[in-house]
N, C-alpha and C. Protein backbone atom coordinates (compact mmCIF):
# COMPACT_ATOMS: atom_id res chain seq x y z
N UNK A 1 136.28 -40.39 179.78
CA UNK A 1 136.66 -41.46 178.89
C UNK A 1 135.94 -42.75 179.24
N UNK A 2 135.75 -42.54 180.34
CA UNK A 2 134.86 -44.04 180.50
C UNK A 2 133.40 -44.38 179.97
N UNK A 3 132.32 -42.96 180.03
CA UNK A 3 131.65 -43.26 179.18
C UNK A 3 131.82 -44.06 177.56
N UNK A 4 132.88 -43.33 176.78
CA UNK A 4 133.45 -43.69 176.11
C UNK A 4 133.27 -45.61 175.65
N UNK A 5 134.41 -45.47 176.44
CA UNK A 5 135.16 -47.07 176.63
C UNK A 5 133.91 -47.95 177.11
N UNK A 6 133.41 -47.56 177.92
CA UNK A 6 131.81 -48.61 178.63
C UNK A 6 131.12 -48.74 176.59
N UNK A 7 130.87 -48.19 176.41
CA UNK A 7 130.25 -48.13 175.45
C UNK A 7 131.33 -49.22 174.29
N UNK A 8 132.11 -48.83 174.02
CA UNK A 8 132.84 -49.66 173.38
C UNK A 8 132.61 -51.36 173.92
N UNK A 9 132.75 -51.28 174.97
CA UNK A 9 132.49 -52.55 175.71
C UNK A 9 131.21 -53.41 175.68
N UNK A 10 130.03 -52.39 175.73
CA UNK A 10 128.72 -52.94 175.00
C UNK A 10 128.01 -53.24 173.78
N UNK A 11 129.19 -52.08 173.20
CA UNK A 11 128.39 -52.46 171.88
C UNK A 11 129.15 -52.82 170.67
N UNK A 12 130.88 -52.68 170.67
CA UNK A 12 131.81 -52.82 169.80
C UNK A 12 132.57 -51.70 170.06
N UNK A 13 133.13 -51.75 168.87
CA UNK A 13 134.32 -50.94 168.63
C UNK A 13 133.16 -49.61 167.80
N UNK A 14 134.19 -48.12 168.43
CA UNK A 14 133.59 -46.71 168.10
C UNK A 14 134.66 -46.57 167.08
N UNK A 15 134.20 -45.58 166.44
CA UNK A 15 134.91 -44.90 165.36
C UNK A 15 136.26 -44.14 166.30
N UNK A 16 137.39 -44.24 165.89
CA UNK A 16 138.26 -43.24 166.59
C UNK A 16 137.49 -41.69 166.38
N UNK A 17 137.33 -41.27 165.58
CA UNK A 17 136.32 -39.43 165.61
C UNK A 17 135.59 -39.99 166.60
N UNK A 18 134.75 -40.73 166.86
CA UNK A 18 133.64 -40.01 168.00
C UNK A 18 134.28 -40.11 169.52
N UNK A 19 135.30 -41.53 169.39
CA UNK A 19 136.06 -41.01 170.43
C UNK A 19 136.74 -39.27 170.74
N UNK A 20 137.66 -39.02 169.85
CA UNK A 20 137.98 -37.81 170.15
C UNK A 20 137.08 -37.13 170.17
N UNK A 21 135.74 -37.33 169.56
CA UNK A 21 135.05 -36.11 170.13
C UNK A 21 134.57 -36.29 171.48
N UNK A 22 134.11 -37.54 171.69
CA UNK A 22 133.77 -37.64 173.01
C UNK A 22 134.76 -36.72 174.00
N UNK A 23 136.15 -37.39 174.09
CA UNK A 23 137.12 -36.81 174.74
C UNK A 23 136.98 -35.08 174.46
N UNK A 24 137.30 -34.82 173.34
CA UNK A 24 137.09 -33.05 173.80
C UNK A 24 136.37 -32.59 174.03
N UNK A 25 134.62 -32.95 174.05
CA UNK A 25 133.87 -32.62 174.82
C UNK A 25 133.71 -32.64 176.10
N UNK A 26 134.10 -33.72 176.73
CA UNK A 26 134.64 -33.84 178.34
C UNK A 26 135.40 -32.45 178.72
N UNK A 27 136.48 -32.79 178.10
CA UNK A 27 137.34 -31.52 178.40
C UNK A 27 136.98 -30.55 178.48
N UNK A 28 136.35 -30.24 177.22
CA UNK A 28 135.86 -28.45 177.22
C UNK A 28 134.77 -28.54 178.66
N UNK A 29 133.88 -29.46 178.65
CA UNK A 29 132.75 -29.10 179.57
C UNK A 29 134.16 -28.97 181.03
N UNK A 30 134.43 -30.04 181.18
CA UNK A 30 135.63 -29.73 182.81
C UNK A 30 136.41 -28.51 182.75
N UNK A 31 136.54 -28.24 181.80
CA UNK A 31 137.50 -26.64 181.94
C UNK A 31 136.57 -25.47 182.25
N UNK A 32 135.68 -25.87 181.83
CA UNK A 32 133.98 -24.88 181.94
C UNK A 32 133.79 -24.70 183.32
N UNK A 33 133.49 -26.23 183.96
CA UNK A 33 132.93 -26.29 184.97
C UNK A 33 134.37 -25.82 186.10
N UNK A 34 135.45 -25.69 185.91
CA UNK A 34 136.76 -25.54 186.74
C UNK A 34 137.20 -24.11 186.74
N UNK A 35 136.72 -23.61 185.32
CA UNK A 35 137.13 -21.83 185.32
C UNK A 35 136.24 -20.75 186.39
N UNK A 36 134.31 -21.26 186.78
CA UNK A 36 134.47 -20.65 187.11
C UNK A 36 133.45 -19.39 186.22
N UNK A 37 133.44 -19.54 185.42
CA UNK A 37 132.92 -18.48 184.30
C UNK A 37 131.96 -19.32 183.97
N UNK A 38 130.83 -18.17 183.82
CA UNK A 38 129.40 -18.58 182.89
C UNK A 38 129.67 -17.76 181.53
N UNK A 39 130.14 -18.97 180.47
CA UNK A 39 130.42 -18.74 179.58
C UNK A 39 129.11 -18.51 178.46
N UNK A 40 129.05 -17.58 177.84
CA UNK A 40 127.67 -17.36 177.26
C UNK A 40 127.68 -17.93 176.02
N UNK A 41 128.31 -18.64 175.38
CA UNK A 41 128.02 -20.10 174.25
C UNK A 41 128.31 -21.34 174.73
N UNK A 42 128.05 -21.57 175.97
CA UNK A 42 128.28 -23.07 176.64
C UNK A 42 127.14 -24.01 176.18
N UNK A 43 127.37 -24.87 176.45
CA UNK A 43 125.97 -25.94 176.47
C UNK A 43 125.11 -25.99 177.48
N UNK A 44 125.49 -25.39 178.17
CA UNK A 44 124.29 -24.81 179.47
C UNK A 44 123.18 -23.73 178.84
N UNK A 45 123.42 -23.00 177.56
CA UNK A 45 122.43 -22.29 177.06
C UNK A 45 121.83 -23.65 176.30
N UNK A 46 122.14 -24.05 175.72
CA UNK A 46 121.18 -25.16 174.69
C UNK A 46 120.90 -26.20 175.27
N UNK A 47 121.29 -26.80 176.33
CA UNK A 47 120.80 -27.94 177.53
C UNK A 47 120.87 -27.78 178.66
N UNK A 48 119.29 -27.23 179.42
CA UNK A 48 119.22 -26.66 180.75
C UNK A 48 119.34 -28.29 181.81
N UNK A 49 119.61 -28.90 181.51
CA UNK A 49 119.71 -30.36 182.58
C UNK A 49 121.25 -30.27 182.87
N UNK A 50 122.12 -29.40 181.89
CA UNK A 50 123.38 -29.22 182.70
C UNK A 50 124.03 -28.70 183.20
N UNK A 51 124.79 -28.95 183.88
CA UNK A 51 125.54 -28.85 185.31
C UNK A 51 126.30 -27.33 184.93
N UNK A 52 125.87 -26.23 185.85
CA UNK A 52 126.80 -24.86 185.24
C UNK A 52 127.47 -24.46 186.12
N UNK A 53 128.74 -23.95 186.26
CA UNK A 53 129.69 -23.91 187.06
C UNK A 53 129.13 -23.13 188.42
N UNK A 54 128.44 -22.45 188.56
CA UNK A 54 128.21 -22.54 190.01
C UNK A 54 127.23 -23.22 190.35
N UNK A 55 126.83 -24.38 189.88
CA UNK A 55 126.48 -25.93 190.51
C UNK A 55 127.90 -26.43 191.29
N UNK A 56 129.00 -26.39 190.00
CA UNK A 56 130.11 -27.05 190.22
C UNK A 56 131.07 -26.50 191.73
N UNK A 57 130.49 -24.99 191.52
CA UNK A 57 131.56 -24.23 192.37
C UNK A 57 130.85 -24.94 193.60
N UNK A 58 129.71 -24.71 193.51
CA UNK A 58 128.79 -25.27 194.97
C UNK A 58 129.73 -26.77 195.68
N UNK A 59 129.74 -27.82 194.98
CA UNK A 59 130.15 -28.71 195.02
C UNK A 59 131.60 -28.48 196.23
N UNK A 60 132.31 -27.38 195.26
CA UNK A 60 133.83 -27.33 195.90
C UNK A 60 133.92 -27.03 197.17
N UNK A 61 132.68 -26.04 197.40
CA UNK A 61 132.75 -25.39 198.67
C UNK A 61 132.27 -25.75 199.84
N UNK A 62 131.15 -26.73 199.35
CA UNK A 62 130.21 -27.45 200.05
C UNK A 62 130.69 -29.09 200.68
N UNK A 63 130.92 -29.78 199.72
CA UNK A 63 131.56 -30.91 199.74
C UNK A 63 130.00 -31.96 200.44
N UNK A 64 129.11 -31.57 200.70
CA UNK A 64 128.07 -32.29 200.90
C UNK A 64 126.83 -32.90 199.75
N UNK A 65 126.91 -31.95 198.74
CA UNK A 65 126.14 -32.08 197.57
C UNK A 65 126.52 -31.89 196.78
N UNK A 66 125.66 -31.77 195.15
CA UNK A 66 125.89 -31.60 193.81
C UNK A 66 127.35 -32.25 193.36
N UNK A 67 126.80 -33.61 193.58
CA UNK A 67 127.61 -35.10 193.32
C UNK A 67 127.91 -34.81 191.62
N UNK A 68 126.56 -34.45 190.89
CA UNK A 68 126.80 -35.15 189.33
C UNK A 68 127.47 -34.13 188.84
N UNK A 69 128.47 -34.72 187.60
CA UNK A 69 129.36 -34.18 186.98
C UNK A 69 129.14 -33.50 185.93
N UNK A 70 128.12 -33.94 184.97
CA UNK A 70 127.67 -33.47 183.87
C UNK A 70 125.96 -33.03 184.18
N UNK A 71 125.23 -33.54 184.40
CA UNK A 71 123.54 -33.36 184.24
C UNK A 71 123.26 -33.35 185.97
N UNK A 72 122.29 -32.36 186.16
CA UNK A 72 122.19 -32.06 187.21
C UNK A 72 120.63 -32.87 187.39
N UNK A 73 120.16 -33.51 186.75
CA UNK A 73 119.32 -34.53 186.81
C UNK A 73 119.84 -35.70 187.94
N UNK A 74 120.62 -36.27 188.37
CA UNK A 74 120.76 -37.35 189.01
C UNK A 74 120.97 -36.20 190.64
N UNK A 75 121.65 -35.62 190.64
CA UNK A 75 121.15 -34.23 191.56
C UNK A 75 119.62 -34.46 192.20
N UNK A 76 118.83 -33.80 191.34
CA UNK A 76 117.40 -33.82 191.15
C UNK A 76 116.52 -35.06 191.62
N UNK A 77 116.87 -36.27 191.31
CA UNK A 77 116.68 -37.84 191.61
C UNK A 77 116.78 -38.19 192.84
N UNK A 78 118.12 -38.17 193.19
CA UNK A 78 118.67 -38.52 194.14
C UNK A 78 118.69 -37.73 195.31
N UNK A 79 118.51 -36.51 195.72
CA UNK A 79 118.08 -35.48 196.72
C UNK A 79 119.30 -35.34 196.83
N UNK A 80 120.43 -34.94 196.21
CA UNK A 80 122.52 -34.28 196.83
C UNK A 80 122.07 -33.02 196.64
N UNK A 81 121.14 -32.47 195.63
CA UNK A 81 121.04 -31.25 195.38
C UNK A 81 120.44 -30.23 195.59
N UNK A 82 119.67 -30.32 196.87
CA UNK A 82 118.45 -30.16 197.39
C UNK A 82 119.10 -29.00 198.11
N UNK A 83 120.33 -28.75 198.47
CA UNK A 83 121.06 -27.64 199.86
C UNK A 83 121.42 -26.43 199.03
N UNK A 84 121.76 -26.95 197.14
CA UNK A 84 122.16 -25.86 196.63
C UNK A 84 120.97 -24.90 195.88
């Protein structure tokens, strides 16, 4: 939601729809990345810069890397992701 709201903050007021979509897209991707499952219509097939749950699982187990939440680009940038 904060992407969201930051945005509201820079540039005005959003449409309530793109809010909720914003918001259920969050969601669906966090339930994605929390189940565990490589779901085979995710957005990980149509945008390889993101984060697929065993990036995420890595994260849990590891606790040293694979910081980013959504795009595994700042990963990539920043060297967190370099162990997975």
């Amino acid at each position: 939601m904060l992407g969201s709201f930051s945005f509201c903050y820079y540039f005005g007021n959003v449409h309530v729809i793109s809010m909720f979509f914003w918001i259920t897209f969050k969601l669906c991707q966090s339930i994605e990345a929390h189940s565990g499952y490589d779901i085979p219509f995710s957005i990980n097939c149509f945008f390889p810069l993101s984060a697929n749950p065993d990036h995420h699982d890595y994260h849990h187990m590891a606790f040293v890397s694979n910081f980013a939440s959504s795009f595994i680009v700042w990963d990539r940038l920043i060297g967190t992701g370099a162990k997975y």
